[in-house]
N, C-alpha and C. Protein backbone atom coordinates (compact mmCIF):
# COMPACT_ATOMS: atom_id res chain seq x y z
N UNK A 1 7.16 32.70 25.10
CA UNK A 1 7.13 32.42 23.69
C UNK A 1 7.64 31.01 23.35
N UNK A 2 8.53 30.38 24.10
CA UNK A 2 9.08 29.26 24.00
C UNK A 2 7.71 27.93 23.76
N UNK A 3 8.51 26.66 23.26
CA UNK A 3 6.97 25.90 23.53
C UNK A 3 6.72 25.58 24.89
N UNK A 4 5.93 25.07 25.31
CA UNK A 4 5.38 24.72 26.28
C UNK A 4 5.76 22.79 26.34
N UNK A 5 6.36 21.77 27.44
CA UNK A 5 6.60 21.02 27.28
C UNK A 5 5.58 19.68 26.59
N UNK A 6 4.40 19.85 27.24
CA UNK A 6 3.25 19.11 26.95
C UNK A 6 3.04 19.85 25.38
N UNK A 7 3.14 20.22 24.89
CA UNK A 7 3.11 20.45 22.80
C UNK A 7 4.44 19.82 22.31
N UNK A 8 5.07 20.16 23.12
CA UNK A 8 6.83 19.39 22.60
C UNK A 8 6.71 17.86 22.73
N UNK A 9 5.90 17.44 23.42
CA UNK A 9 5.91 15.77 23.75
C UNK A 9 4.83 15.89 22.85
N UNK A 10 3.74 16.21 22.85
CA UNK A 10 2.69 15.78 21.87
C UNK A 10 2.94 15.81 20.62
N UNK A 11 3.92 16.48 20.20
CA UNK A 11 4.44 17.14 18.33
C UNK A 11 5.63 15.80 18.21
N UNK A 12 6.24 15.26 19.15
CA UNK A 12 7.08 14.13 19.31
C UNK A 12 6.33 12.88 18.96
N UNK A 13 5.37 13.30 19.75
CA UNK A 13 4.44 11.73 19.58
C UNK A 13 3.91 11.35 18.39
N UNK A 14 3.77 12.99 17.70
CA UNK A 14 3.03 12.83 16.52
C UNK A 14 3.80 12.23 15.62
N UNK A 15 5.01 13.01 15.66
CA UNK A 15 5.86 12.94 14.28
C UNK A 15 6.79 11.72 14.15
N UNK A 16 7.05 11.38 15.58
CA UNK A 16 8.48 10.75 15.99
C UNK A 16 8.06 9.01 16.04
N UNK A 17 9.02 8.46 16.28
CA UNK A 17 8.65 6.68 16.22
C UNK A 17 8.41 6.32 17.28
N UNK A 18 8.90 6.95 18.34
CA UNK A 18 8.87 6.92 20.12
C UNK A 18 8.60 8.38 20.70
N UNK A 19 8.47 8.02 21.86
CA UNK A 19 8.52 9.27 22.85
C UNK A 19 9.81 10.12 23.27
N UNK A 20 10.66 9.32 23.35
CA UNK A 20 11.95 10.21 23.17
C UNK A 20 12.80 10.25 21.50
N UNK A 21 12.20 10.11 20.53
CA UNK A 21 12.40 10.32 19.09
C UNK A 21 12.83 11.83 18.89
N UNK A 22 13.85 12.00 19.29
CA UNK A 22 13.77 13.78 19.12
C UNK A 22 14.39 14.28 17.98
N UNK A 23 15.29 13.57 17.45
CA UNK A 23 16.44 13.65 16.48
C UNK A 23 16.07 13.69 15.25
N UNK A 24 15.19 12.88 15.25
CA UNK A 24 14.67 12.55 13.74
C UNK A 24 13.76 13.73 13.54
N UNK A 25 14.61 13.71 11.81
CA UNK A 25 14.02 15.01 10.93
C UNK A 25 12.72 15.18 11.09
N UNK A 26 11.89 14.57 10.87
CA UNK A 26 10.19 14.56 10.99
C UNK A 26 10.23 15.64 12.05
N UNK A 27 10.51 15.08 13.21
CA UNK A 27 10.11 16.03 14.67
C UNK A 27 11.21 17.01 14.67
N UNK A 28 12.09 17.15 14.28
CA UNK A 28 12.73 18.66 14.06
C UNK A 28 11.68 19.98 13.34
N UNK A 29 11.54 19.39 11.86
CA UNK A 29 10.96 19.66 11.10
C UNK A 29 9.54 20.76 11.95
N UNK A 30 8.47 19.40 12.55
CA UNK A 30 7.35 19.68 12.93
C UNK A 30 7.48 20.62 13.86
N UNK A 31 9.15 20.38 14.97
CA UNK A 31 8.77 21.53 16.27
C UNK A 31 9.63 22.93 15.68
N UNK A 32 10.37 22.96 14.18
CA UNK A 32 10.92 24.42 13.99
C UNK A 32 9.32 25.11 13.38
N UNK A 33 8.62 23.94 12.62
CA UNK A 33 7.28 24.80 11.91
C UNK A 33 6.36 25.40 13.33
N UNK A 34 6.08 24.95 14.12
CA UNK A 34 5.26 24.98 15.38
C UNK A 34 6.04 26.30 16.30
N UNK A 35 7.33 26.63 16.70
CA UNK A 35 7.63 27.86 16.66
C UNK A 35 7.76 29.05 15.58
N UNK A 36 7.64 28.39 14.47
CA UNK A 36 7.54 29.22 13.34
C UNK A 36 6.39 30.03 13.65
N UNK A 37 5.31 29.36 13.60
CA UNK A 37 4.02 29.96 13.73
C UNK A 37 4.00 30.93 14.70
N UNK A 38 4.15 30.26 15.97
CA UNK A 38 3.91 31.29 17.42
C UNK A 38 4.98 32.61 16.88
N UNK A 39 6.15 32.69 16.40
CA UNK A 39 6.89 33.95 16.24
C UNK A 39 6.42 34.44 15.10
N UNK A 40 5.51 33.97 14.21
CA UNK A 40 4.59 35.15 13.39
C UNK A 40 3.67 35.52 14.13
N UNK A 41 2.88 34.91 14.43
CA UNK A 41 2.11 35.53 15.68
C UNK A 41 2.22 37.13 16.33
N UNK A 42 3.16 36.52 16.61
CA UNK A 42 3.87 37.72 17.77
C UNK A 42 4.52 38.69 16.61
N UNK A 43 4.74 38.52 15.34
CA UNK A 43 5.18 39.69 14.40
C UNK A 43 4.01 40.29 14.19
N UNK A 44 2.61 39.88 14.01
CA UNK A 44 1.59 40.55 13.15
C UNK A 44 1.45 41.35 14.33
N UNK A 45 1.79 41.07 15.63
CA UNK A 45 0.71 42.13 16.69
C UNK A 45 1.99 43.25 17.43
N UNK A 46 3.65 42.85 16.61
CA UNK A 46 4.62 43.91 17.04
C UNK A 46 5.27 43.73 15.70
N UNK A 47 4.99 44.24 15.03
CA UNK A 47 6.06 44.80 13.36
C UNK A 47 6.96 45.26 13.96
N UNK A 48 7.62 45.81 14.42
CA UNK A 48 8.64 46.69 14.50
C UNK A 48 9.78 46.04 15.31
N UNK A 49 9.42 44.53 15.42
CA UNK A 49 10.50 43.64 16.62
C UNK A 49 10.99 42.68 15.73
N UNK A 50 12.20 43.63 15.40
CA UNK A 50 13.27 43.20 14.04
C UNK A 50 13.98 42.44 14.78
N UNK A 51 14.13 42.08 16.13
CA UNK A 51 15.07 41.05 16.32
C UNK A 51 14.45 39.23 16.46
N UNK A 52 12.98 39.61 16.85
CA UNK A 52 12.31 38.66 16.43
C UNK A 52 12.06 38.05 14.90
N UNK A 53 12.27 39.27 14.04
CA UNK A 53 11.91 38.79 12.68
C UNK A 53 13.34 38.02 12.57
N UNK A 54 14.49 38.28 13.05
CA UNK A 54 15.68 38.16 12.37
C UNK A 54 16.15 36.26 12.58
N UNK A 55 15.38 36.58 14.29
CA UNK A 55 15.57 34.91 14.53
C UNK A 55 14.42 34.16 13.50
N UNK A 56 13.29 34.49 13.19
CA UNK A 56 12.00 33.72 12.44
C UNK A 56 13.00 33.34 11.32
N UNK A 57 13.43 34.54 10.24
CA UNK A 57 14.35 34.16 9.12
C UNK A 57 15.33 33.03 9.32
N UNK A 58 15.65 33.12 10.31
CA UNK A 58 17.25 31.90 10.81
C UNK A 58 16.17 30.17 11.08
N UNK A 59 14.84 30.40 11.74
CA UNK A 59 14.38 29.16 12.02
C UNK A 59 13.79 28.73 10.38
N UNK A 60 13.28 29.90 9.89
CA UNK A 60 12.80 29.53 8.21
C UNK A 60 13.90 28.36 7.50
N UNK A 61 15.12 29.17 7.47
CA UNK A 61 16.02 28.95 7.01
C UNK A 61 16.53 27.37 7.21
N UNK A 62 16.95 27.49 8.95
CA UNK A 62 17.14 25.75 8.86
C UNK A 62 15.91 24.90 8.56
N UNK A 63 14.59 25.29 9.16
CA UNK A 63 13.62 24.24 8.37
C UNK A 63 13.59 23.86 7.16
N UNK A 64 14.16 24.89 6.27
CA UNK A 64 14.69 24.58 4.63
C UNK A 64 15.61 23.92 4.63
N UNK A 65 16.70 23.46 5.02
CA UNK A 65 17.73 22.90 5.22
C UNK A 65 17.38 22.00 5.02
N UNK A 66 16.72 21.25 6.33
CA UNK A 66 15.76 19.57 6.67
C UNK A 66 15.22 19.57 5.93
N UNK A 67 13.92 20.21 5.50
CA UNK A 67 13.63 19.79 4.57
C UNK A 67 14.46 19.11 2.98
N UNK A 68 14.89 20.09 2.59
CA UNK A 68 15.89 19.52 1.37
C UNK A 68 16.65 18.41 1.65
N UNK A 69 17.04 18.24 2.96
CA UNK A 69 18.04 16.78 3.33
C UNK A 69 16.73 16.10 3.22
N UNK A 70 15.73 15.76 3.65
CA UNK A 70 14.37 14.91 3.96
C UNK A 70 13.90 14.48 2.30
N UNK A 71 14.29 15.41 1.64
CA UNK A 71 13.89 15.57 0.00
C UNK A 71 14.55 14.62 -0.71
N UNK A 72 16.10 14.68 -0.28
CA UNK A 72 17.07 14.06 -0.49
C UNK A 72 17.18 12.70 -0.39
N UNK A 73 16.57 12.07 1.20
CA UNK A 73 16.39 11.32 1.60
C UNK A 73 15.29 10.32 1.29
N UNK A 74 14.26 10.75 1.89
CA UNK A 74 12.75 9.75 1.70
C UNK A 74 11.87 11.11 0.86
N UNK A 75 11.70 10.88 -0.22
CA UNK A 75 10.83 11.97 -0.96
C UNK A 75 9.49 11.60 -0.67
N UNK A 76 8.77 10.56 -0.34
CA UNK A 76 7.68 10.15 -0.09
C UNK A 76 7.42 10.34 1.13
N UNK A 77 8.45 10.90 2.42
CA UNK A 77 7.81 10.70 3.19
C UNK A 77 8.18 11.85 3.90
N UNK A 78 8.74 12.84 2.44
CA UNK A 78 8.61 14.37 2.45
C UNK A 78 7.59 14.81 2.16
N UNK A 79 7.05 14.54 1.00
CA UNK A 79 5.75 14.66 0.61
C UNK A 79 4.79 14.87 1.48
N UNK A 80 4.37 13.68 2.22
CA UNK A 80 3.30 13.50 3.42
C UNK A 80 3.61 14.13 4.58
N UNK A 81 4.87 14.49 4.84
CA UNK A 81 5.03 15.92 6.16
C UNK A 81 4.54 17.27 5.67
N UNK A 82 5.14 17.76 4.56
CA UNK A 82 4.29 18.86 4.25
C UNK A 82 3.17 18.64 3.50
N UNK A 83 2.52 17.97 3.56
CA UNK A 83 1.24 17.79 3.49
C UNK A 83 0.45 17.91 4.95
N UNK A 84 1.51 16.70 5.59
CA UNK A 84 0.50 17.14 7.31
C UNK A 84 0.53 18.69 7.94
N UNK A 85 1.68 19.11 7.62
CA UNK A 85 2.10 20.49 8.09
C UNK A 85 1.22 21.36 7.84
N UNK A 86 1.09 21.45 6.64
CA UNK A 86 0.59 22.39 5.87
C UNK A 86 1.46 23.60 4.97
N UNK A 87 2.35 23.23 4.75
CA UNK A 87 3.82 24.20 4.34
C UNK A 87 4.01 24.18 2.79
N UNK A 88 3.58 25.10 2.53
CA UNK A 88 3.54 25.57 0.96
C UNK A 88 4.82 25.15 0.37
N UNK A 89 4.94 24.56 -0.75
CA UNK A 89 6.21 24.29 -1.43
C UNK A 89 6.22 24.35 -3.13
């Protein structure tokens, strides 16, 4: 379930200023949404794996976090991440 390293460097490359850019909010952001996904995934095809839902809620949660600091920060260039994302707001 974890990512796979080659998506973790490619979601880096995307988001980040460099290849080892890991820190920066952008690529936090992009790799908590990118496990976000894969652990819904895996909820629609096992409902009943409440300990999976419990971690999804906790990754929801800090991606809200960043985000709001990112909001805080560069609003314009909050804007255009969830826009690339695709993350309802």
């Amino acid at each position: 379930m974890p990512l796979t390293s080659e998506k973790k460097s490619e979601i880096i490359k995307k988001f980040g200023e460099s290849e080892k850019d890991t820190g920066n909010t952008r690529v936090q952001i992009a790799l908590l949404s990118e496990r976000i996904a894969q652990i819904s995934g895996h909820l629609k095809k096992a409902p009943k794996d409440h300990h999976s839902r419990r971690g999804l809620l906790m990754l929801v949660g800090q991606r809200r976090r960043l985000l709001n600091y990112l909001m805080r920060k560069d609003l314009e260039g909050y804007r255009k991440l969830i826009k690339e994302l695709g993350i309802r707001r």
